[in-house]
N, C-alpha and C. Protein backbone atom coordinates (compact mmCIF):
# COMPACT_ATOMS: atom_id res chain seq x y z
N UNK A 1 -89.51 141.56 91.39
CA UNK A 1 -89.65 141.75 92.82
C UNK A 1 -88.32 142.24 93.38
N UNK A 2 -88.08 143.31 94.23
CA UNK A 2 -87.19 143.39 94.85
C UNK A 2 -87.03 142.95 96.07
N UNK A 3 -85.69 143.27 97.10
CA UNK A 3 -85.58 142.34 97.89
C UNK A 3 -86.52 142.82 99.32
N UNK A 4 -86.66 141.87 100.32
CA UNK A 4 -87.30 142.19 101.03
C UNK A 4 -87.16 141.37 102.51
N UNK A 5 -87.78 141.66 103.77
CA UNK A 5 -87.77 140.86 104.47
C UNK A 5 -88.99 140.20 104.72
N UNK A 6 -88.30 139.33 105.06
CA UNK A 6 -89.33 137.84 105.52
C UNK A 6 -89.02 137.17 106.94
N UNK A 7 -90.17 137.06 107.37
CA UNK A 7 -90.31 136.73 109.62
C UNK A 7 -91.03 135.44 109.39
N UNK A 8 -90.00 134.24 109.97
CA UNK A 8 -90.56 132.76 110.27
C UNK A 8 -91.82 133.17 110.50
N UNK A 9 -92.48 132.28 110.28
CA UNK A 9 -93.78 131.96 110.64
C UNK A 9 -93.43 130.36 111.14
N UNK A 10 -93.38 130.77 112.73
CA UNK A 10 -92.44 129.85 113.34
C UNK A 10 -94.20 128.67 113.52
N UNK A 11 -95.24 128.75 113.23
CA UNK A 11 -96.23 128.29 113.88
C UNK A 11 -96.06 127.34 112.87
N UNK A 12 -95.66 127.47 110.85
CA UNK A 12 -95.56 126.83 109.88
C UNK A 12 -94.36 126.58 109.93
N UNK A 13 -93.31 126.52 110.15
CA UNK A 13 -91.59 125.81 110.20
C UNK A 13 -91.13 124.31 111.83
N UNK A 14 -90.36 123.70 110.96
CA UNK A 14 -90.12 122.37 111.51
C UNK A 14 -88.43 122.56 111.18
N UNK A 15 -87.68 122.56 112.48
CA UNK A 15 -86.32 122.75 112.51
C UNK A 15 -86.10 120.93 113.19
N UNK A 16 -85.60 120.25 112.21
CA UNK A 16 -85.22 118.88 112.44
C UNK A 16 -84.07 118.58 112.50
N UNK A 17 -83.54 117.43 113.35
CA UNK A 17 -82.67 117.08 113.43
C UNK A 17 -82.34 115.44 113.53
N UNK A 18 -81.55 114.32 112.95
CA UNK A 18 -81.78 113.07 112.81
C UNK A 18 -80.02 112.75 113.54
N UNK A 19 -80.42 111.38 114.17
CA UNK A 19 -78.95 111.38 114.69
C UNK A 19 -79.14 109.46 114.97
N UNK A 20 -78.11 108.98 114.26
CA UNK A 20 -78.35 107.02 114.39
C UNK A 20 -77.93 106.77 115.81
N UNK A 21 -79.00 105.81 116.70
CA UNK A 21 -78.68 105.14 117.60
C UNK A 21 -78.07 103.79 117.56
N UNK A 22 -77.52 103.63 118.11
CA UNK A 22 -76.94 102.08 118.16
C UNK A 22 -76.54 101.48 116.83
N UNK A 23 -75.79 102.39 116.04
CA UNK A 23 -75.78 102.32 114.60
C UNK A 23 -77.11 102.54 113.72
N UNK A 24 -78.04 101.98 113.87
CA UNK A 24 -78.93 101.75 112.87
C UNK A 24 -80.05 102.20 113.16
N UNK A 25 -80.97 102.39 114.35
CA UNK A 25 -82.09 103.45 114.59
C UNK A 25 -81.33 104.90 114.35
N UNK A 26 -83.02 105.54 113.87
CA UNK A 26 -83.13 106.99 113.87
C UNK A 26 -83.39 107.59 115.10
N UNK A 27 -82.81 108.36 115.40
CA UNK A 27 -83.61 109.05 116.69
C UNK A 27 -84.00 110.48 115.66
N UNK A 28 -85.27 111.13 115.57
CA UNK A 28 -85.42 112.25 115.23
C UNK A 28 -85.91 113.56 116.52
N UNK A 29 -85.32 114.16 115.96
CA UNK A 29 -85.90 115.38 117.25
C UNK A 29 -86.40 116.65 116.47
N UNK A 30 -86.58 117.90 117.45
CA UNK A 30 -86.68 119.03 117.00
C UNK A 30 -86.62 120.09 117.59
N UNK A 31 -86.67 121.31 117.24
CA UNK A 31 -86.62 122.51 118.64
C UNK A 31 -87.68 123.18 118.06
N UNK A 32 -88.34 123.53 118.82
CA UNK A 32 -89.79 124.08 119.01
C UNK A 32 -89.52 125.54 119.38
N UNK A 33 -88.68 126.31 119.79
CA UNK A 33 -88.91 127.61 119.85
C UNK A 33 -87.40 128.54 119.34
N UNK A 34 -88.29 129.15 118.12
CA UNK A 34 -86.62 129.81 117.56
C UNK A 34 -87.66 131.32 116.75
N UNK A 35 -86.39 131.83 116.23
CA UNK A 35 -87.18 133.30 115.29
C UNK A 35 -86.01 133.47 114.19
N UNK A 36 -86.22 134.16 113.76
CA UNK A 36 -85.35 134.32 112.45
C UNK A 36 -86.24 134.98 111.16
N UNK A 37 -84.84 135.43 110.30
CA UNK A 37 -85.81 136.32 109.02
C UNK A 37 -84.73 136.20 108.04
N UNK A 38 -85.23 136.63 106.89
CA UNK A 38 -84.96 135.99 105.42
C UNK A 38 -84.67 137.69 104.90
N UNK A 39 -83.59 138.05 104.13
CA UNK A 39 -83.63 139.57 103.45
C UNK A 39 -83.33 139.12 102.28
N UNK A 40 -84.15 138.20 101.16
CA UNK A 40 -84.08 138.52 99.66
C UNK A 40 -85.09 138.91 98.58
N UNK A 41 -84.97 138.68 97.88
CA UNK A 41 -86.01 138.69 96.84
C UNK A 41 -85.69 137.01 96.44
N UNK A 42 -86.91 136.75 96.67
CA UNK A 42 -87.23 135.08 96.08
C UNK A 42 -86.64 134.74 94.68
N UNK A 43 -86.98 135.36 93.80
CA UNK A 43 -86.32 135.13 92.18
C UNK A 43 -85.11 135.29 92.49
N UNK A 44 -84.39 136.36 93.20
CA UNK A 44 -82.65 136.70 92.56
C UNK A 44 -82.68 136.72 94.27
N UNK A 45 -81.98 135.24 94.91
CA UNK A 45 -81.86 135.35 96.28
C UNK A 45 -79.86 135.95 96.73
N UNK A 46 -79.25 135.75 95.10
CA UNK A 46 -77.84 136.06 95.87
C UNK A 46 -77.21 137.18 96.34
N UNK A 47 -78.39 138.30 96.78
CA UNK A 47 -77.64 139.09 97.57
C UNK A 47 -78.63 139.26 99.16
N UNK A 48 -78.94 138.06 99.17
CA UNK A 48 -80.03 137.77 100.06
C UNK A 48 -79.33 137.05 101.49
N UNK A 49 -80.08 137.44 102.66
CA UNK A 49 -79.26 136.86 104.15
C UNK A 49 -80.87 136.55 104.81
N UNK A 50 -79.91 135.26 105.76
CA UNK A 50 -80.97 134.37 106.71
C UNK A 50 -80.09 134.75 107.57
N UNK A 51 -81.14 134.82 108.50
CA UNK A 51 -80.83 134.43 110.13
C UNK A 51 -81.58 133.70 110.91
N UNK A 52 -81.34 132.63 112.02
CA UNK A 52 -82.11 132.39 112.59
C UNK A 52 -81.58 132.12 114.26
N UNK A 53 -82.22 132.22 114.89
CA UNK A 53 -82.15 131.84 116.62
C UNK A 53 -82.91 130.93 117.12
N UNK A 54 -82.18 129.77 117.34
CA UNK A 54 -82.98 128.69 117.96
C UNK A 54 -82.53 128.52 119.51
N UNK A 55 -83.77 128.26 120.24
CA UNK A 55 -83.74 128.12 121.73
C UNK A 55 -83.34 127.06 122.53
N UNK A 56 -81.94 126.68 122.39
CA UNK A 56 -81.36 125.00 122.35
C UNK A 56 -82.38 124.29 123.54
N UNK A 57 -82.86 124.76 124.65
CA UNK A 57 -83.68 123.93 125.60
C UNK A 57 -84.81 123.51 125.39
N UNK A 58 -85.03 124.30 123.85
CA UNK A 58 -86.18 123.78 123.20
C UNK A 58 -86.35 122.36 122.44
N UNK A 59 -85.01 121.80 122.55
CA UNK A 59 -84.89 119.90 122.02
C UNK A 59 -86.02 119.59 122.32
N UNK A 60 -86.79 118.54 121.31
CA UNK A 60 -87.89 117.97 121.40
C UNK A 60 -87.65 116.25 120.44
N UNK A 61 -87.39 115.28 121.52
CA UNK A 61 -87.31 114.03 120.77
C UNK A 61 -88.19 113.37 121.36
N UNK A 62 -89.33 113.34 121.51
CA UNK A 62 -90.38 112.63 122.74
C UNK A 62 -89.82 111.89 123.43
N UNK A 63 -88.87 112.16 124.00
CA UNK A 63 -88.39 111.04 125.39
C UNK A 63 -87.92 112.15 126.19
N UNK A 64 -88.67 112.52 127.76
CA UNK A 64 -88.18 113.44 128.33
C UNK A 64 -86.49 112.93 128.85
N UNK A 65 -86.40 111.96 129.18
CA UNK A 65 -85.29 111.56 129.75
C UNK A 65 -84.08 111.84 128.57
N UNK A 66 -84.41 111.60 127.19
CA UNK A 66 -83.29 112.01 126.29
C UNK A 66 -83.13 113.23 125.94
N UNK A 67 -84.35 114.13 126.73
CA UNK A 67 -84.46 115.86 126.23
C UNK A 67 -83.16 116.43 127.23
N UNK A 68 -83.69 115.57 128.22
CA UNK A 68 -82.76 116.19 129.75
C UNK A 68 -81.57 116.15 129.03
N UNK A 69 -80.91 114.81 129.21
CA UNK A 69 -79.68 114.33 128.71
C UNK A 69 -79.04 115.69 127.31
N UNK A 70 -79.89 115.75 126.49
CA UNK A 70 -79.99 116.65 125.10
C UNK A 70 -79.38 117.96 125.52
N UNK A 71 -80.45 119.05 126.95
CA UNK A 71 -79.48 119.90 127.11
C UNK A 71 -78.49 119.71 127.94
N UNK A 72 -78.15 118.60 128.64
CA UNK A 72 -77.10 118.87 129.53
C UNK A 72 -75.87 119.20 128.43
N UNK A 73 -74.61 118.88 129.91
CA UNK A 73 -73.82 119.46 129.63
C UNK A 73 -73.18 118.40 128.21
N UNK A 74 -73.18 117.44 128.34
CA UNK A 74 -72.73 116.33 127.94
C UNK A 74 -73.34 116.72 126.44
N UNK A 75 -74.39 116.80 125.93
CA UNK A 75 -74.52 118.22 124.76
C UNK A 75 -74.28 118.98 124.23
N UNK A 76 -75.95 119.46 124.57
CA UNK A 76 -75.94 121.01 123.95
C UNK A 76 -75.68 122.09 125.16
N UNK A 77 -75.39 121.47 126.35
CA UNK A 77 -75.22 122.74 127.44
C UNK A 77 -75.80 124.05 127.60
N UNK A 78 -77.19 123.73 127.70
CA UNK A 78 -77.75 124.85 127.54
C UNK A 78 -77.95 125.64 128.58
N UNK A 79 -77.39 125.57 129.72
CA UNK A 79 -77.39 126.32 130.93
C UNK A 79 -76.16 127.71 130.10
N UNK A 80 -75.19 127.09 129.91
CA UNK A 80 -73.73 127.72 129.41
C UNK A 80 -74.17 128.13 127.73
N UNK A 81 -75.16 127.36 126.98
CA UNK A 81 -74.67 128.07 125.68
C UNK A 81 -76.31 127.83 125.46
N UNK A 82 -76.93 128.96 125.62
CA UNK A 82 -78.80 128.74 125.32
C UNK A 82 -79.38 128.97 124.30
N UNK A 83 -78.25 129.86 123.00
CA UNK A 83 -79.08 129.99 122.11
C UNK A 83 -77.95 129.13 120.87
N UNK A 84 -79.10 128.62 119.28
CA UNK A 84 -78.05 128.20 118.53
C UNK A 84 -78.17 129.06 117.31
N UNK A 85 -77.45 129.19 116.59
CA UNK A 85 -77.99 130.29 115.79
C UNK A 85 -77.14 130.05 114.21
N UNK A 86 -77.76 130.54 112.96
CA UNK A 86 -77.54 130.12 111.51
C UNK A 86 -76.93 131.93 111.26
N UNK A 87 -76.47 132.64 110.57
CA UNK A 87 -76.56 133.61 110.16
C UNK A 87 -75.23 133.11 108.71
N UNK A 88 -76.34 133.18 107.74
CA UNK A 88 -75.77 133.01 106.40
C UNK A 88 -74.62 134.00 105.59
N UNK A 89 -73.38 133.91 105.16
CA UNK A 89 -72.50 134.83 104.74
C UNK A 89 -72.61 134.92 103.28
N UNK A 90 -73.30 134.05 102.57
CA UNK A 90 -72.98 134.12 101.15
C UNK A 90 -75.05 133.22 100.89
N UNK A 91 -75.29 133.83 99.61
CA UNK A 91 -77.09 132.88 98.92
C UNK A 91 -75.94 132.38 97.35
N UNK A 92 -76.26 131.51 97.01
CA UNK A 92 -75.99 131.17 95.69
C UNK A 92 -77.19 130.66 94.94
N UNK A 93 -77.55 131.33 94.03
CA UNK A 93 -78.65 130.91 93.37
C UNK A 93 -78.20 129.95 92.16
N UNK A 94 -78.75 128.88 91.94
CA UNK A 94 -78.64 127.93 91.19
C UNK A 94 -79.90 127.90 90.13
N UNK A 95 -80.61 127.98 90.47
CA UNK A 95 -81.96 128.04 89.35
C UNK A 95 -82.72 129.04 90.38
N UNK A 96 -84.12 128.89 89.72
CA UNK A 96 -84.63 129.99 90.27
C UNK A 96 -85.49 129.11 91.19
N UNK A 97 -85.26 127.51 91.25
CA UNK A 97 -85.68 127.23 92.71
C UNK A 97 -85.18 126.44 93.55
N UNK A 98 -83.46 126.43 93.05
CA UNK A 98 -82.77 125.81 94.15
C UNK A 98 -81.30 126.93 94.16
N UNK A 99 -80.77 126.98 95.75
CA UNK A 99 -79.86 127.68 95.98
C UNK A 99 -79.10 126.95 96.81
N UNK A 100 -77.95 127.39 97.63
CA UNK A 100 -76.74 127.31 97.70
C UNK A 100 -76.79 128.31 99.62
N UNK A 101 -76.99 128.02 100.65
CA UNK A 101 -77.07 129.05 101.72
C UNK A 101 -75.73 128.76 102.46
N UNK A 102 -74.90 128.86 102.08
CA UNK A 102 -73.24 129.36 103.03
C UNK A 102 -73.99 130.44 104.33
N UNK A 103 -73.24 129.65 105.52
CA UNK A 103 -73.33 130.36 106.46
C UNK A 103 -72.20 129.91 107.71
N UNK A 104 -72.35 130.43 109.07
CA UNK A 104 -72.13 130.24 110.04
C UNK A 104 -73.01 129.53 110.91
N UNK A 105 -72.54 128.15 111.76
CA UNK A 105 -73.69 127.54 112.64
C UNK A 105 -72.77 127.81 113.71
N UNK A 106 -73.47 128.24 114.77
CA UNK A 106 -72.98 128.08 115.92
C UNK A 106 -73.85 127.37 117.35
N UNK A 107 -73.49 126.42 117.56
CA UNK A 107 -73.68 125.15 118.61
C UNK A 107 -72.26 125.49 119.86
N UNK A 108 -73.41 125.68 121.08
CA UNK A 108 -72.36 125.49 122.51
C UNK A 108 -70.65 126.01 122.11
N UNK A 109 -71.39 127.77 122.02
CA UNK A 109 -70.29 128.71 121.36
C UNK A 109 -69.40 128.02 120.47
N UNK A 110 -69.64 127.26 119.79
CA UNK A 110 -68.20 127.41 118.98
C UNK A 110 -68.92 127.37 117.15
N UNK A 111 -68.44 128.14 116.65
CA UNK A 111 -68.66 128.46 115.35
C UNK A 111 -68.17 127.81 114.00
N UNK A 112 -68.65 127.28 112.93
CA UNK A 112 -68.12 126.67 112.14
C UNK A 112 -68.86 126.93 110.66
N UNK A 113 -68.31 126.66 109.90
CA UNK A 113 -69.36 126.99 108.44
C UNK A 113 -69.75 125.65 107.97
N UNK A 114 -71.29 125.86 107.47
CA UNK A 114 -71.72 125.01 107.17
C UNK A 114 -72.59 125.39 105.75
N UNK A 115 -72.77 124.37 104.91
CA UNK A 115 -74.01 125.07 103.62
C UNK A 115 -75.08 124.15 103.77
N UNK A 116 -75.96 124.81 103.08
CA UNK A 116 -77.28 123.79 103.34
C UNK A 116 -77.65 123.67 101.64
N UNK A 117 -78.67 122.68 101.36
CA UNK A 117 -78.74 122.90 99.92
C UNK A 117 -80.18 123.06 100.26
N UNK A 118 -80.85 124.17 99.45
CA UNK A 118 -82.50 125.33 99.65
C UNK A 118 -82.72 124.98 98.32
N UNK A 119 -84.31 124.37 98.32
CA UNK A 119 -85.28 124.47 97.49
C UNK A 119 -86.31 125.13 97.68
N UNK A 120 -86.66 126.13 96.92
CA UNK A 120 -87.92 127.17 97.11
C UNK A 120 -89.17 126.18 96.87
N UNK A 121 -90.00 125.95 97.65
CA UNK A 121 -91.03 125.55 97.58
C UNK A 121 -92.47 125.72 96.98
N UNK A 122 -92.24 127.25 97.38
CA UNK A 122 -93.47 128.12 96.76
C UNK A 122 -93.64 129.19 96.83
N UNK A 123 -94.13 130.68 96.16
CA UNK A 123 -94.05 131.88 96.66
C UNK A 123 -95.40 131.81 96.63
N UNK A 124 -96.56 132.70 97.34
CA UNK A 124 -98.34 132.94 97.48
C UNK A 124 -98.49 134.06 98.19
N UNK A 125 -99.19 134.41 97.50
CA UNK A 125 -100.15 134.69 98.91
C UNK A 125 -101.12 133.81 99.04
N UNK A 126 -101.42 134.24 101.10
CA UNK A 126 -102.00 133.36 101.90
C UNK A 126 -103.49 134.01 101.70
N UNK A 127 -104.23 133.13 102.41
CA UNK A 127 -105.93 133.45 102.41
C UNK A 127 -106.11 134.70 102.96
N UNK A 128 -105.02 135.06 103.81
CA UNK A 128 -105.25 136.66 104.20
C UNK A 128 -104.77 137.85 103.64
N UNK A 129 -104.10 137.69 102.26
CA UNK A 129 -103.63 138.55 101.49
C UNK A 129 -102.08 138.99 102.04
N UNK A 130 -101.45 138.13 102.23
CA UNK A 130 -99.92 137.53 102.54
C UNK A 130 -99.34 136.80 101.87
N UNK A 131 -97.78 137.77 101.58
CA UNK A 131 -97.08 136.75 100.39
C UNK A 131 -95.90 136.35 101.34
N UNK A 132 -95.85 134.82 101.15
CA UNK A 132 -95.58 133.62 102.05
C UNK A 132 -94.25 133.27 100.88
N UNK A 133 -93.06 132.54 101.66
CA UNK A 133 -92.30 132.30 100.77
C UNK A 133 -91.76 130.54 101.55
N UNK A 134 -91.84 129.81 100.57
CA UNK A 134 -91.41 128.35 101.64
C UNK A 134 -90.16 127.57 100.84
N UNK A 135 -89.88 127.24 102.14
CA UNK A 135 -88.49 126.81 101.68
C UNK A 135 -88.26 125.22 102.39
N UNK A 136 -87.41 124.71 101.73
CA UNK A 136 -86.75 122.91 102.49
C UNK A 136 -85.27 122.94 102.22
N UNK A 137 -84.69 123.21 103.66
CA UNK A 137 -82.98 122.75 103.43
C UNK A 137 -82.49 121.66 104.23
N UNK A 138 -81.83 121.68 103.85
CA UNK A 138 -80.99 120.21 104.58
C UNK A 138 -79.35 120.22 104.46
N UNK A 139 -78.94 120.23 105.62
CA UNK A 139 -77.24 119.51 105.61
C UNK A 139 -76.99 118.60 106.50
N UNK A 140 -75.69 118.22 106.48
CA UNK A 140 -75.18 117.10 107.70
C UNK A 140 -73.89 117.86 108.39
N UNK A 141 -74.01 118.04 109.88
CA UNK A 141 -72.82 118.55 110.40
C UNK A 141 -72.23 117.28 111.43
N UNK A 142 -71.10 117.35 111.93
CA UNK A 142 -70.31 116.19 112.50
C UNK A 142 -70.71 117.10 113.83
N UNK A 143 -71.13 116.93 114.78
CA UNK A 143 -71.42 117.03 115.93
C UNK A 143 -70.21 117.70 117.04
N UNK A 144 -69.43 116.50 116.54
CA UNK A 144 -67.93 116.71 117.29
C UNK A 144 -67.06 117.96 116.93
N UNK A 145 -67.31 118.55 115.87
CA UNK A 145 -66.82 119.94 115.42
C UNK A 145 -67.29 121.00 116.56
N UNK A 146 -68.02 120.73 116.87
CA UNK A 146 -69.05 121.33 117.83
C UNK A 146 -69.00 121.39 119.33
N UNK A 147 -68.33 120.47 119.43
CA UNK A 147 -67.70 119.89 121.31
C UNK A 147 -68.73 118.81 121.95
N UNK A 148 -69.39 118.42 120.69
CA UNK A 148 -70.59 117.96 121.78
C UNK A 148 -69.76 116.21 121.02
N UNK A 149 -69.04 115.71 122.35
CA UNK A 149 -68.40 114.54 122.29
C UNK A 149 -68.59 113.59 123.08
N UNK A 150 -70.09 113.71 123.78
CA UNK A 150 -70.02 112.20 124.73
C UNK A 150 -70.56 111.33 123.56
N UNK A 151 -70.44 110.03 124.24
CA UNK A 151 -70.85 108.88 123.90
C UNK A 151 -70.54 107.46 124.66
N UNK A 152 -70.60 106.40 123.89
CA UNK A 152 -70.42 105.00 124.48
C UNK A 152 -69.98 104.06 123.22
N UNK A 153 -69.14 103.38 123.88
CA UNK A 153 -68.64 101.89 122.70
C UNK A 153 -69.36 101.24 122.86
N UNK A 154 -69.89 100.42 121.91
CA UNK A 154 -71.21 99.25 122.41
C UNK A 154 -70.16 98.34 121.86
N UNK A 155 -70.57 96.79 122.20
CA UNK A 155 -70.27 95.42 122.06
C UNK A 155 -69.59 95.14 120.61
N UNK A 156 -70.38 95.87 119.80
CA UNK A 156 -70.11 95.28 118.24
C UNK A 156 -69.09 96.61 117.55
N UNK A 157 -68.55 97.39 118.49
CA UNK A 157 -67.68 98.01 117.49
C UNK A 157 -67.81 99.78 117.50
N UNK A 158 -69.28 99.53 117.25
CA UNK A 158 -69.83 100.59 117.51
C UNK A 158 -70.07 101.86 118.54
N UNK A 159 -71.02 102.71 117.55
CA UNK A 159 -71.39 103.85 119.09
C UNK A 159 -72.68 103.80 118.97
N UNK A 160 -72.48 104.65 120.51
CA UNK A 160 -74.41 104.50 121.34
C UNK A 160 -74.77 105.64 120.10
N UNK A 161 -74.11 107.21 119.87
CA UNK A 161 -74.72 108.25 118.97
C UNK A 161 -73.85 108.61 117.71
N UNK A 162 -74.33 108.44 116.59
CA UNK A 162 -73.47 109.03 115.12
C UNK A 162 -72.71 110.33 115.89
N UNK A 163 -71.92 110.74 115.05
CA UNK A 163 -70.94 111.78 114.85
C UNK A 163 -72.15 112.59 113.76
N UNK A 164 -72.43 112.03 113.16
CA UNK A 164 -73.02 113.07 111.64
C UNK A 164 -74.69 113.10 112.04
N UNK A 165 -74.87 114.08 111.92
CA UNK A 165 -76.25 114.43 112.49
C UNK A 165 -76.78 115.27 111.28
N UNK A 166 -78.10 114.89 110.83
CA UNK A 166 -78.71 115.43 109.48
C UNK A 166 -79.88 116.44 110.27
N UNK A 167 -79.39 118.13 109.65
CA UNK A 167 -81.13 119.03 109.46
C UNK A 167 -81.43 119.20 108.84
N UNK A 168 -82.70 118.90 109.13
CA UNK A 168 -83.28 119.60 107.83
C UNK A 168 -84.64 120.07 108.42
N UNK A 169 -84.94 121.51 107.78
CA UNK A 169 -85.48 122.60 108.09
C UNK A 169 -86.58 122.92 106.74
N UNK A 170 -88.10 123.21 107.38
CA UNK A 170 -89.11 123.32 106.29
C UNK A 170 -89.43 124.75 107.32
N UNK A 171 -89.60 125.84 105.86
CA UNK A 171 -89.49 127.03 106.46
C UNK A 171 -90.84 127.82 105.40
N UNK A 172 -91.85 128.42 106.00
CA UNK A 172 -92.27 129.41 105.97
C UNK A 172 -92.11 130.73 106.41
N UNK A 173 -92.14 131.87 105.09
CA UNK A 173 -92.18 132.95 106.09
C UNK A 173 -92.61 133.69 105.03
N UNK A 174 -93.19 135.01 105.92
CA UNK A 174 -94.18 135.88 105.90
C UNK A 174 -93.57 137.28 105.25
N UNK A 175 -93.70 138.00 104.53
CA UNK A 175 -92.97 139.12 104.07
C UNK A 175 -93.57 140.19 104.97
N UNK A 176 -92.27 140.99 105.57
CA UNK A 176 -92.39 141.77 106.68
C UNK A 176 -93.66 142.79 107.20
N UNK A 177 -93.32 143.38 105.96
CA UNK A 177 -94.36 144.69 105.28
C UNK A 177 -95.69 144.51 105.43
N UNK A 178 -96.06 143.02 105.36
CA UNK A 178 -97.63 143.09 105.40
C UNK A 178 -98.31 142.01 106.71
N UNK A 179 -96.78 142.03 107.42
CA UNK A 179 -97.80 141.36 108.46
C UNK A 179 -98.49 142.24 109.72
């Protein structure tokens, strides 16, 4: 196979995000409206690039009151910084179904590198004669790299929100050509 592009199939992808409350709850969230595309060939992904654009006002943790809070400024500031965005500089292929995605994250303008570790899930075609390529990554970024530094001391030592915030991202997508 040579290389090719591939368009989220944002209707099949879940962009997650996990962050500890009060030390020890999960709060999980998500953003519900983003786009992005994939330029490799699935077998030999290392000369292969992701991009993606996520719509930061799109936070979704079912608590409207923590969505608000989410874009303010005290955040993700999404009045001032509305979009967040991945664009990968380096694929490292490790086997032929786990890789290595070096990139750039950028959160409330400020830019930092981050890697994710990608397991290919599956290549198909779909019931409509679409070859689908799925993927599961995951990293942990420190928040505070990022500017996003409110919080609270609680009683025991602690904070109201982790510093280290885990994504992880289940990705379908669609090869360009035949959608």
């Amino acid at each position: 196979m040579t290389a090719r592009t591939w368009t989220l199939d944002t209707n099949h992808c879940n962009l997650q995000f996990v962050a500890r409350h009060m030390v020890v709850a999960k709060v999980i969230g998500r953003f519900d409206r983003f786009s992005g595309h994939l330029r490799l060939d699935p077998e030999r992904p290392d000369d292969g690039s992701v991009f993606v654009e996520i719509d930061a006002a799109s936070v979704n943790s079912n608590s409207v009151d923590r969505d608000n809070h989410l874009r303010s400024a005290d955040f993700l500031d999404v009045e001032n910084h509305p979009k967040i965005t991945f664009e990968s500089t380096q694929l490292t292929g490790k086997s032929s179904t786990h890789l290595v995605a070096e990139g750039n994250l950028t959160i409330r303008g400020t830019t930092h590198p981050v890697s994710l570790d990608v397991r290919r899930l599956g290549l198909m075609t779909d019931l409509w004669g679409k070859s689908r390529v799925l993927y599961h990554a995951r990293t942990t970024i420190n928040r505070i790299d990022f500017g996003i530094k409110w919080n609270k001391a609680l009683d025991n030592g602690g904070w109201l929100v982790s510093e280290r915030i885990e994504l992880e991202l289940d990705v379908q997508a669609v090869a360009e050509d035949e959608e």
